[in-house]
C-alpha atoms as a PDB file:
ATOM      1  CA  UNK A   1       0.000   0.000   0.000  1.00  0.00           C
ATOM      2  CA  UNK A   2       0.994   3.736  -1.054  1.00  0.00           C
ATOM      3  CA  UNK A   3       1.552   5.610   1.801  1.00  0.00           C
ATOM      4  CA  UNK A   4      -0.099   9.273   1.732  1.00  0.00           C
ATOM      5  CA  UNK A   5       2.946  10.918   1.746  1.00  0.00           C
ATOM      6  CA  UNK A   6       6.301  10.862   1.590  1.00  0.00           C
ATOM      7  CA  UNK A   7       9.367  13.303   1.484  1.00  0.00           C
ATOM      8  CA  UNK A   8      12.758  12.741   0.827  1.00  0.00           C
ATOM      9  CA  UNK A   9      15.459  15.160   1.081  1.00  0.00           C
ATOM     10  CA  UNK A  10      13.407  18.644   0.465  1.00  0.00           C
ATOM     11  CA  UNK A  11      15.361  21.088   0.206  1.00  0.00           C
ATOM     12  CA  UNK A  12      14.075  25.108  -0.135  1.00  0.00           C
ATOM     13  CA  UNK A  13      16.447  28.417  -0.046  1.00  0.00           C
ATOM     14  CA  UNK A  14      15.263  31.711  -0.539  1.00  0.00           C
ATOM     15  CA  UNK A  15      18.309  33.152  -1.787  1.00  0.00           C
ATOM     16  CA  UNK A  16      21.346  32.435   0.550  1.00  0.00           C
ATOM     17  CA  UNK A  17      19.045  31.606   3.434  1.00  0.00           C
ATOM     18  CA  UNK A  18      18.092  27.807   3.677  1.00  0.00           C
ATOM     19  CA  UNK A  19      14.514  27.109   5.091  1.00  0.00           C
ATOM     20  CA  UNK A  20      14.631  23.644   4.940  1.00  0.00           C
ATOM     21  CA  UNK A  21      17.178  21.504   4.370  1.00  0.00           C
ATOM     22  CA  UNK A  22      17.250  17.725   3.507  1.00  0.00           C
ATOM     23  CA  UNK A  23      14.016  16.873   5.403  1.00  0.00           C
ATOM     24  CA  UNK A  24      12.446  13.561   4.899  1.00  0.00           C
ATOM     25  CA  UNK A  25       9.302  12.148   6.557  1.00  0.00           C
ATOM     26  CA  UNK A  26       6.199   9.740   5.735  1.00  0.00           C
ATOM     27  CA  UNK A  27       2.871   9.677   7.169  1.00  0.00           C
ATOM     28  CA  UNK A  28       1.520   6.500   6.579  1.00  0.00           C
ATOM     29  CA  UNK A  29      -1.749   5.184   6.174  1.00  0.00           C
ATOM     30  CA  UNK A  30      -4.097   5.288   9.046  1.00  0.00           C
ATOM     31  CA  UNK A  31      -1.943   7.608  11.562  1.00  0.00           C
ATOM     32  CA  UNK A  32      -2.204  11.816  12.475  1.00  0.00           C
ATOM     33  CA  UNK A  33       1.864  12.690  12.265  1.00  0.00           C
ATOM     34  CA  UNK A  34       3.083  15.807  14.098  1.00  0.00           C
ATOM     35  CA  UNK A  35       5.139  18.443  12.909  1.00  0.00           C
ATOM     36  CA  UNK A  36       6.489  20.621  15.616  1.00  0.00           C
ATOM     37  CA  UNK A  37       8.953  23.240  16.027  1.00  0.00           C
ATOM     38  CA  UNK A  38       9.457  26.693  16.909  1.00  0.00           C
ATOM     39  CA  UNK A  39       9.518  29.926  15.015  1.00  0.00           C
ATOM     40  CA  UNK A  40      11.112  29.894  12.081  1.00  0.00           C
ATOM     41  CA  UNK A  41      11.806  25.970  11.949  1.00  0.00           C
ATOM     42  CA  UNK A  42      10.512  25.778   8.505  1.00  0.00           C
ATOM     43  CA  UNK A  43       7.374  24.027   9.069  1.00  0.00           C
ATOM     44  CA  UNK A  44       5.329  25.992   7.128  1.00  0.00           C
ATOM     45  CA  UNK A  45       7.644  26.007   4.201  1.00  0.00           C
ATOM     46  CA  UNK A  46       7.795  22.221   4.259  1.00  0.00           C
ATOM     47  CA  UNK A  47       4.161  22.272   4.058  1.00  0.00           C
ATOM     48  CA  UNK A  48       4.205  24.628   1.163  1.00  0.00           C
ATOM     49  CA  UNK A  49       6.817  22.057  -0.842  1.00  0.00           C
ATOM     50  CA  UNK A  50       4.445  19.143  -0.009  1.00  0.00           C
ATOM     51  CA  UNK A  51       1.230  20.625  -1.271  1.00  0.00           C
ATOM     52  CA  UNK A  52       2.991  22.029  -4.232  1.00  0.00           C
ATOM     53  CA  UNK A  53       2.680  26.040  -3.275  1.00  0.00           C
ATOM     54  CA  UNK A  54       5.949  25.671  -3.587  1.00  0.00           C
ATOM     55  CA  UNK A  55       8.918  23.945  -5.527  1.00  0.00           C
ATOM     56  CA  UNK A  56      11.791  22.482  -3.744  1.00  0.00           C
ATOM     57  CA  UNK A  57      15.156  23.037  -4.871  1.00  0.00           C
ATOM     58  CA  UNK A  58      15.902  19.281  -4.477  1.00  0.00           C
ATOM     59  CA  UNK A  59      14.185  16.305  -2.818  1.00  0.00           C
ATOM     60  CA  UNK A  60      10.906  14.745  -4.158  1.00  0.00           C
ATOM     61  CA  UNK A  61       7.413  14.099  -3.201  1.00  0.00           C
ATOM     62  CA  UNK A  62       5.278  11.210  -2.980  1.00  0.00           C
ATOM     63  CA  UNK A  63       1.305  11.737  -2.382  1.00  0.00           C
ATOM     64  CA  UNK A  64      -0.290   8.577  -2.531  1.00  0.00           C
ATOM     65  CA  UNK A  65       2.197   6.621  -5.251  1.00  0.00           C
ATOM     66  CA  UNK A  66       2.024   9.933  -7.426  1.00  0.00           C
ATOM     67  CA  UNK A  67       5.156  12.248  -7.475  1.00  0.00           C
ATOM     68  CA  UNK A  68       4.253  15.994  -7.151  1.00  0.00           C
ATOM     69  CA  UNK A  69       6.790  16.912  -9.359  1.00  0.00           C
ATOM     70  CA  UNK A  70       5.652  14.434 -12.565  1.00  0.00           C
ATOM     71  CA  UNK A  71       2.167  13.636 -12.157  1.00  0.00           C
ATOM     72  CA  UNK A  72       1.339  16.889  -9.841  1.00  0.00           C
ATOM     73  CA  UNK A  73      -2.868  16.601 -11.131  1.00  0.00           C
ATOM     74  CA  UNK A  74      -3.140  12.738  -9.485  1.00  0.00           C
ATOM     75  CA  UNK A  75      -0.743  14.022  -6.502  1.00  0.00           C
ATOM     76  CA  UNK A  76      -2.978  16.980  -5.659  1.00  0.00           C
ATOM     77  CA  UNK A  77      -6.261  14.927  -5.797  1.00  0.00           C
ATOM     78  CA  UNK A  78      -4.988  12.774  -3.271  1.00  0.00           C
ATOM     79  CA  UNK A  79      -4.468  15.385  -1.062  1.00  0.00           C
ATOM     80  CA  UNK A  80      -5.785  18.399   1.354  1.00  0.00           C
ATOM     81  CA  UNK A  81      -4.213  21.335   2.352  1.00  0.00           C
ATOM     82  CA  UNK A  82      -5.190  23.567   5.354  1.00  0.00           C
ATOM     83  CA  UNK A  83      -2.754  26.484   5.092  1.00  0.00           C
ATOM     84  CA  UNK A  84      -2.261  28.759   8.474  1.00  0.00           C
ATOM     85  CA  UNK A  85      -3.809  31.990   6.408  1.00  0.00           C
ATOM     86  CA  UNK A  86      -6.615  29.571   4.156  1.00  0.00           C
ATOM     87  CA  UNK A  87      -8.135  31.523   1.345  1.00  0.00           C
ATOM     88  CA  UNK A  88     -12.002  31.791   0.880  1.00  0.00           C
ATOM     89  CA  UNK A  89     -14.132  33.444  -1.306  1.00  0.00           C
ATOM     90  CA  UNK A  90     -15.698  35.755   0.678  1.00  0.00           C
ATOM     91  CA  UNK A  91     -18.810  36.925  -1.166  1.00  0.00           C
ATOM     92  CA  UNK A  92     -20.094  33.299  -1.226  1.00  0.00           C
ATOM     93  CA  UNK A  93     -22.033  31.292   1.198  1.00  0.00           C
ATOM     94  CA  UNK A  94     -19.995  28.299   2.885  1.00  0.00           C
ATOM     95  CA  UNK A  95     -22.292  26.169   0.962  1.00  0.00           C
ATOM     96  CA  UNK A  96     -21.647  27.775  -2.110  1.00  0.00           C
ATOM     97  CA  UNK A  97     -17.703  27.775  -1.678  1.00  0.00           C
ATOM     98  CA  UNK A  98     -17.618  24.204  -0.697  1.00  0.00           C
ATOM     99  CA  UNK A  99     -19.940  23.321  -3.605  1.00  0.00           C
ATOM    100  CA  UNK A 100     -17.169  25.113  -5.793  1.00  0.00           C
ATOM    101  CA  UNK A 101     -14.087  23.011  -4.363  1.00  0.00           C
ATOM    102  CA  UNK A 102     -15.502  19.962  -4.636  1.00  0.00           C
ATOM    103  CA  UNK A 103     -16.682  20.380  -8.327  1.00  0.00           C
ATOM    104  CA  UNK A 104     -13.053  21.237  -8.860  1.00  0.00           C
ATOM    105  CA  UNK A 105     -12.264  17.948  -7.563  1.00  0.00           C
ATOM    106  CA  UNK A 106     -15.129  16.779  -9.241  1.00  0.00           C
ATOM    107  CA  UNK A 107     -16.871  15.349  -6.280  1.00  0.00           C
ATOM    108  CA  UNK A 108     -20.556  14.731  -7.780  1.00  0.00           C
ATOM    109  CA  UNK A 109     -22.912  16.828  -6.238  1.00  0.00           C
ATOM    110  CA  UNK A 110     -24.903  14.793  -4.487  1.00  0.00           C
ATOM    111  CA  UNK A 111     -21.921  13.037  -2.912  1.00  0.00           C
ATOM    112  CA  UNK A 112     -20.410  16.590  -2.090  1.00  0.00           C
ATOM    113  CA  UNK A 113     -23.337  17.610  -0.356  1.00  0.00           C
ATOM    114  CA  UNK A 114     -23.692  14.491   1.791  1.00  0.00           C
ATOM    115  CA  UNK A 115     -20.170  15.001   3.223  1.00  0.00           C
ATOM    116  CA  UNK A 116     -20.817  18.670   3.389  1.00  0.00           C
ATOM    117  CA  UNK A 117     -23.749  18.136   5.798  1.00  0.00           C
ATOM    118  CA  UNK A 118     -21.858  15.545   7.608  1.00  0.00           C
ATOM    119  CA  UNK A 119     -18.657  17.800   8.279  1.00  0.00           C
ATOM    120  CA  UNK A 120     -20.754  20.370   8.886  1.00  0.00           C
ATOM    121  CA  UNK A 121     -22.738  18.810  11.973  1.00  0.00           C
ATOM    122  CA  UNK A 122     -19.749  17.448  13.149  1.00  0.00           C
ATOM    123  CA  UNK A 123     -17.986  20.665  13.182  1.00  0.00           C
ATOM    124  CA  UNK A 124     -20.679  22.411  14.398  1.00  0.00           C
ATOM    125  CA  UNK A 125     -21.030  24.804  11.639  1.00  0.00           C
ATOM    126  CA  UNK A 126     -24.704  25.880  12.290  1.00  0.00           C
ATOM    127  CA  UNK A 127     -26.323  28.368  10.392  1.00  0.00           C
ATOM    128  CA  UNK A 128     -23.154  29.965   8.964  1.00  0.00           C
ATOM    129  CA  UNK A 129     -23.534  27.288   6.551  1.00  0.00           C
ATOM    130  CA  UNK A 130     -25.499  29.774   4.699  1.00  0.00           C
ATOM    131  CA  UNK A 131     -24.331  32.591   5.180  1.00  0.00           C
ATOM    132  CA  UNK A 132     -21.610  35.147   3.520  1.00  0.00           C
ATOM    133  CA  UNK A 133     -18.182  33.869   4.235  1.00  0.00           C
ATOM    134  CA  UNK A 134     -17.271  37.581   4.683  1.00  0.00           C
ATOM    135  CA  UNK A 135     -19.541  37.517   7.909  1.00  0.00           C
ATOM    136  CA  UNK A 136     -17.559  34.520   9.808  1.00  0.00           C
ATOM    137  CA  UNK A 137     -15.162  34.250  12.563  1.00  0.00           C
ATOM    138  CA  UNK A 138     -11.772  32.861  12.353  1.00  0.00           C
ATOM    139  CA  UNK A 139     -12.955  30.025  14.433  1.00  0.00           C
ATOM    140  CA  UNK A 140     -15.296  29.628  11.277  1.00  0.00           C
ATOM    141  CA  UNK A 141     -13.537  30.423   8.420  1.00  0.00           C
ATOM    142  CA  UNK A 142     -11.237  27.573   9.570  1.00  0.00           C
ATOM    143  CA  UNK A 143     -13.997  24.863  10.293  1.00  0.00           C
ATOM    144  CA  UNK A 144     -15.175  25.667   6.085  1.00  0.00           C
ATOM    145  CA  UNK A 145     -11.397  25.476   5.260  1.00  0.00           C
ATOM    146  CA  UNK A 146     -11.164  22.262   6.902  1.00  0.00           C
ATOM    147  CA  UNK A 147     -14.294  20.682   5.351  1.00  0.00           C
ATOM    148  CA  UNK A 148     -12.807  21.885   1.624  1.00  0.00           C
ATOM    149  CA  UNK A 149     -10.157  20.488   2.200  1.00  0.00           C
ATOM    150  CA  UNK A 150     -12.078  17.176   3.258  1.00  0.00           C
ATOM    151  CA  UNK A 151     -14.489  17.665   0.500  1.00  0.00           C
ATOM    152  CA  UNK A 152     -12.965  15.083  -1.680  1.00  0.00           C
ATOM    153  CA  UNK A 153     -12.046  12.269   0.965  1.00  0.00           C
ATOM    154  CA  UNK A 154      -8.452  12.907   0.128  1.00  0.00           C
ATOM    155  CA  UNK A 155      -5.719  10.380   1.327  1.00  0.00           C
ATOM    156  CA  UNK A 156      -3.737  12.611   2.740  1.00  0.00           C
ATOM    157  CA  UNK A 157      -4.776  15.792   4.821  1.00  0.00           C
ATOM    158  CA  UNK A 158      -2.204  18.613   5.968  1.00  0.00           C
ATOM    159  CA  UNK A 159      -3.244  21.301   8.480  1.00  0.00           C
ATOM    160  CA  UNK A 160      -0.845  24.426   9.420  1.00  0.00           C
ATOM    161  CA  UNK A 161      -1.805  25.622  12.911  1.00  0.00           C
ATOM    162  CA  UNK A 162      -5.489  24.512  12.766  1.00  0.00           C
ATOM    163  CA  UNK A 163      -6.842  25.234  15.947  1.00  0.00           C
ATOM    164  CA  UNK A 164      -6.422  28.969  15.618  1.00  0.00           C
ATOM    165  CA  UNK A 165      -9.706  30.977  16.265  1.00  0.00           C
ATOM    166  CA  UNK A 166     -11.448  27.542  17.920  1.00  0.00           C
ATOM    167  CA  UNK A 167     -13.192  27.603  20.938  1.00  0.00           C
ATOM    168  CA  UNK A 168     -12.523  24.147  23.343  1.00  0.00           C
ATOM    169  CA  UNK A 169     -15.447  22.536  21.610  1.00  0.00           C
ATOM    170  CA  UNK A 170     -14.448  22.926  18.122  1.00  0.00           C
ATOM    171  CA  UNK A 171     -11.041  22.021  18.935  1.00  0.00           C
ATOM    172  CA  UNK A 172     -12.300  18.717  19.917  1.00  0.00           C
ATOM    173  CA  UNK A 173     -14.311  18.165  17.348  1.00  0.00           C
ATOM    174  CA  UNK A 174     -11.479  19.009  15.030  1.00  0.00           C
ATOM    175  CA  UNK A 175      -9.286  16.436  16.588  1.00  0.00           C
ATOM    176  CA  UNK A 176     -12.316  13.619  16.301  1.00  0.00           C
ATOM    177  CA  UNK A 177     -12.644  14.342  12.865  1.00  0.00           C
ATOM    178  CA  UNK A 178      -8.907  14.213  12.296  1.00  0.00           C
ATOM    179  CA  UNK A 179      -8.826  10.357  14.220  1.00  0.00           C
ATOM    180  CA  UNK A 180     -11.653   9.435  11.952  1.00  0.00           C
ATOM    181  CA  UNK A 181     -10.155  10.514   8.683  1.00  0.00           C
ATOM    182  CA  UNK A 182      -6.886   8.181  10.071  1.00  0.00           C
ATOM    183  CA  UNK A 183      -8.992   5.334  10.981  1.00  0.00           C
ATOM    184  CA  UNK A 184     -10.983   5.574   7.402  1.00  0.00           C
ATOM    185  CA  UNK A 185      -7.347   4.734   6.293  1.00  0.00           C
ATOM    186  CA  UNK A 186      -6.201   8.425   5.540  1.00  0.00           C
ATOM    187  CA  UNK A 187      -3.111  10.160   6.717  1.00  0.00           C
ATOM    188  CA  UNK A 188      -2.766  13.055   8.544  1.00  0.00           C
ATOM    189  CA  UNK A 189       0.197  15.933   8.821  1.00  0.00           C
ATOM    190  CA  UNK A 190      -0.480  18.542  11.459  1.00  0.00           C
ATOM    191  CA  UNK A 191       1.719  21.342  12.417  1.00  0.00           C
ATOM    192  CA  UNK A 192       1.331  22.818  15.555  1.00  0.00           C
ATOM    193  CA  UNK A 193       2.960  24.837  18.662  1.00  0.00           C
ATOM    194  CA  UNK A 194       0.012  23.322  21.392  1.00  0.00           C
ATOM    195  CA  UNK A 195       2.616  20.136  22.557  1.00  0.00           C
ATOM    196  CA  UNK A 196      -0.278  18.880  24.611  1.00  0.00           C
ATOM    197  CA  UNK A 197      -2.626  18.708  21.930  1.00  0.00           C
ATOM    198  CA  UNK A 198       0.063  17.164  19.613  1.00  0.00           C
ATOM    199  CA  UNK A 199       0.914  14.374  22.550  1.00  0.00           C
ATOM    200  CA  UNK A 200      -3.440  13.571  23.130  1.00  0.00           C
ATOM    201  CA  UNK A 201      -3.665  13.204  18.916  1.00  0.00           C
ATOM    202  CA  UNK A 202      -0.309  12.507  17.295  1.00  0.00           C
ATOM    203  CA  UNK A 203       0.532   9.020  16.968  1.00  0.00           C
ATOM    204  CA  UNK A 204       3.952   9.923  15.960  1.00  0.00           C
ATOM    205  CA  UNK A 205       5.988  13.293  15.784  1.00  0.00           C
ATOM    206  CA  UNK A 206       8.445  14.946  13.685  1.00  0.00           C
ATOM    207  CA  UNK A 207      10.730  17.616  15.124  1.00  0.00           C
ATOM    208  CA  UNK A 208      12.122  20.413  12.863  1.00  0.00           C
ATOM    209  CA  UNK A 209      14.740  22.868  14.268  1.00  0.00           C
ATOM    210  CA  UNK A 210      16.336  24.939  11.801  1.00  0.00           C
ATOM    211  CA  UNK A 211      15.469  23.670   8.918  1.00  0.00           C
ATOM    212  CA  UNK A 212      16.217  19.829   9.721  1.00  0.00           C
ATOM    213  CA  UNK A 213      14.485  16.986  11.302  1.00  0.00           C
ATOM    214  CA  UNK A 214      16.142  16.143  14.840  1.00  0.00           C
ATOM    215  CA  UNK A 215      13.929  13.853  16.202  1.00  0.00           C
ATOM    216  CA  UNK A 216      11.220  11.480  14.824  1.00  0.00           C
ATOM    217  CA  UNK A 217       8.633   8.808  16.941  1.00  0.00           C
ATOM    218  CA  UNK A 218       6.066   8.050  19.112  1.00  0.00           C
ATOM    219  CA  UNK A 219       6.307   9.409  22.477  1.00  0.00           C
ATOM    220  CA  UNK A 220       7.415   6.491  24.140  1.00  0.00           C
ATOM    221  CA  UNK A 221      10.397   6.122  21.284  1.00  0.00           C
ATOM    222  CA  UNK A 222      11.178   9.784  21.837  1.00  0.00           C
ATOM    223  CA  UNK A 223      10.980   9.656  26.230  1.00  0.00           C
ATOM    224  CA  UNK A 224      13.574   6.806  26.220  1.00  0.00           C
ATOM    225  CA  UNK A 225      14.929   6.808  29.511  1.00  0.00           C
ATOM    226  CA  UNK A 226      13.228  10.012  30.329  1.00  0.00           C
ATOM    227  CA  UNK A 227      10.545   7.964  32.281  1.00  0.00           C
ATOM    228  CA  UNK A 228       6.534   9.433  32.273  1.00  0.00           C
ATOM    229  CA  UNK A 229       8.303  12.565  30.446  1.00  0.00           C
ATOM    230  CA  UNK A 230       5.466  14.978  28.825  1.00  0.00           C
ATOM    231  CA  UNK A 231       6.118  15.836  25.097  1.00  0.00           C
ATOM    232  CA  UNK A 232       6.558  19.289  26.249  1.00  0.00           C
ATOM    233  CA  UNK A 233       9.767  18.153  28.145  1.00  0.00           C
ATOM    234  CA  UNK A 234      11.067  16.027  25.335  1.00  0.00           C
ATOM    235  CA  UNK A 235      10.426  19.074  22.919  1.00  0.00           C
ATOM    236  CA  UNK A 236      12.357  21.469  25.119  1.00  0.00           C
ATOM    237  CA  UNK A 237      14.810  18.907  25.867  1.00  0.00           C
ATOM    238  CA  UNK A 238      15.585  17.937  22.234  1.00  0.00           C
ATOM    239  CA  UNK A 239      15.401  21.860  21.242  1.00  0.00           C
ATOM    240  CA  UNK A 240      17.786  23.368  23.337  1.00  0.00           C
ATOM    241  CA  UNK A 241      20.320  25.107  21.563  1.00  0.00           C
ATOM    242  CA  UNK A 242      23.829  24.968  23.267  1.00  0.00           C
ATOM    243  CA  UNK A 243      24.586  28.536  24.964  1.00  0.00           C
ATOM    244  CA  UNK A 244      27.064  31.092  23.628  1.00  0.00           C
ATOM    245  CA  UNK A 245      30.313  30.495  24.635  1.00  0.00           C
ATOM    246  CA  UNK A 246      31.795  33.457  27.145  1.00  0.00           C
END
């Protein structure tokens, strides 16, 4: 079986500076993978080379058994992208927008609509289902991103920072729908900064720390002889950078 995604050895520079360099990862099939790191780590522009918002300078990527860089249409069906800033079209309804992505994807209409509904309850979208995206919250505009991206039962689903703008309640609901779409058999790549959210969800995590992947696990792989250690610790732990010399 394909997994949903795999990178190996992306490398991006923006001019002399190198945002990520040589990172490789896989999220396979039925798992929600981590991607933490602070500032500046290059976790968003990872993202960006694995949705194809961006070309790497070297390195490849696999979504599904389809390389992004010679079969990009079949790679980007396979997948869905929640960016940290997502971009809606704000004069539509939700219901209109999401009818729009997933004719794109060419979801049939009836089938779109079903899942629509469905993502919508779960999410707890309400009545802003039909109303002017330009009237929503954040918390909002991120539960319709999430269900475009979903629209299509991709294989793969990557979320930058998703919980911004979400009360408790959607937050949880979020992560539910995120173990469902795992269990279904998807794959799931989540960048985030909250390290206890990331420790209740994750079933593995990926650390990125200028630019390059230092650690990469389950919790228990990652603790070693650290004992009942929280992921926070490890994080911090693993992070540190060594102090200035005198």
């Amino acid at each position: 079986m394909n997994h949903p995604l795999i990178l190996e050895g992306i490398t991006r520079r923006f001019g002399a500076f190198t945002a990520v360099d040589g990172v490789s990862l896989e999220v396979r099939a039925g798992e929600i993978v981590g991607f933490l790191g602070a500032n500046g780590a290059g976790k968003t522009t990872t993202l960006r080379c694995a949705c194809g918002l961006l070309t790497p300078d070297a390195g490849r990527v696999t979504i599904s058994g389809h390389d992004l860089g010679s079969d990009p249409l079949e790679a980007r069906r396979a997948m869905g992208f929640v960016p940290d800033r997502p971009f809606l079209y704000e004069r539509l309804t939700s219901r209109e927008c999401l009818a729009f992505v997933a004719a794109l994807y060419t979801v049939p209409p009836a089938q779109a609509e079903a899942r629509v509904e469905t993502l919508s309850a779960r999410l707890q979208l309400g009545d802003a289902l039909d109303q002017p995206i330009e009237s929503h919250s954040l918390g909002t505009r991120q539960k319709v991103a999430l269900i475009a991206a979903l629209v299509h039962a991709p294989a793969l689903l990557m979320l930058d920072e998703p919980l911004g703008g979400l009360d408790p309640a959607s937050a949880r609901a979020l992560r539910d729908v995120l173990r469902e779409h795992a269990d279904a058999g998807g794959g799931v790549l989540v960048s985030t900064h909250l390290l206890d959210v990331a420790e209740r969800t994750c079933d593995r995590v990926v650390m990125l720390q200028r630019g390059r992947v230092i650690a990469a696990g389950t919790l228990a792989e990652l603790r070693g002889n650290r004992g009942d250690a929280t992921l926070e610790q490890v994080f911090l732990e693993l992070t540190r950078l060594p102090e200035n010399p005198a």
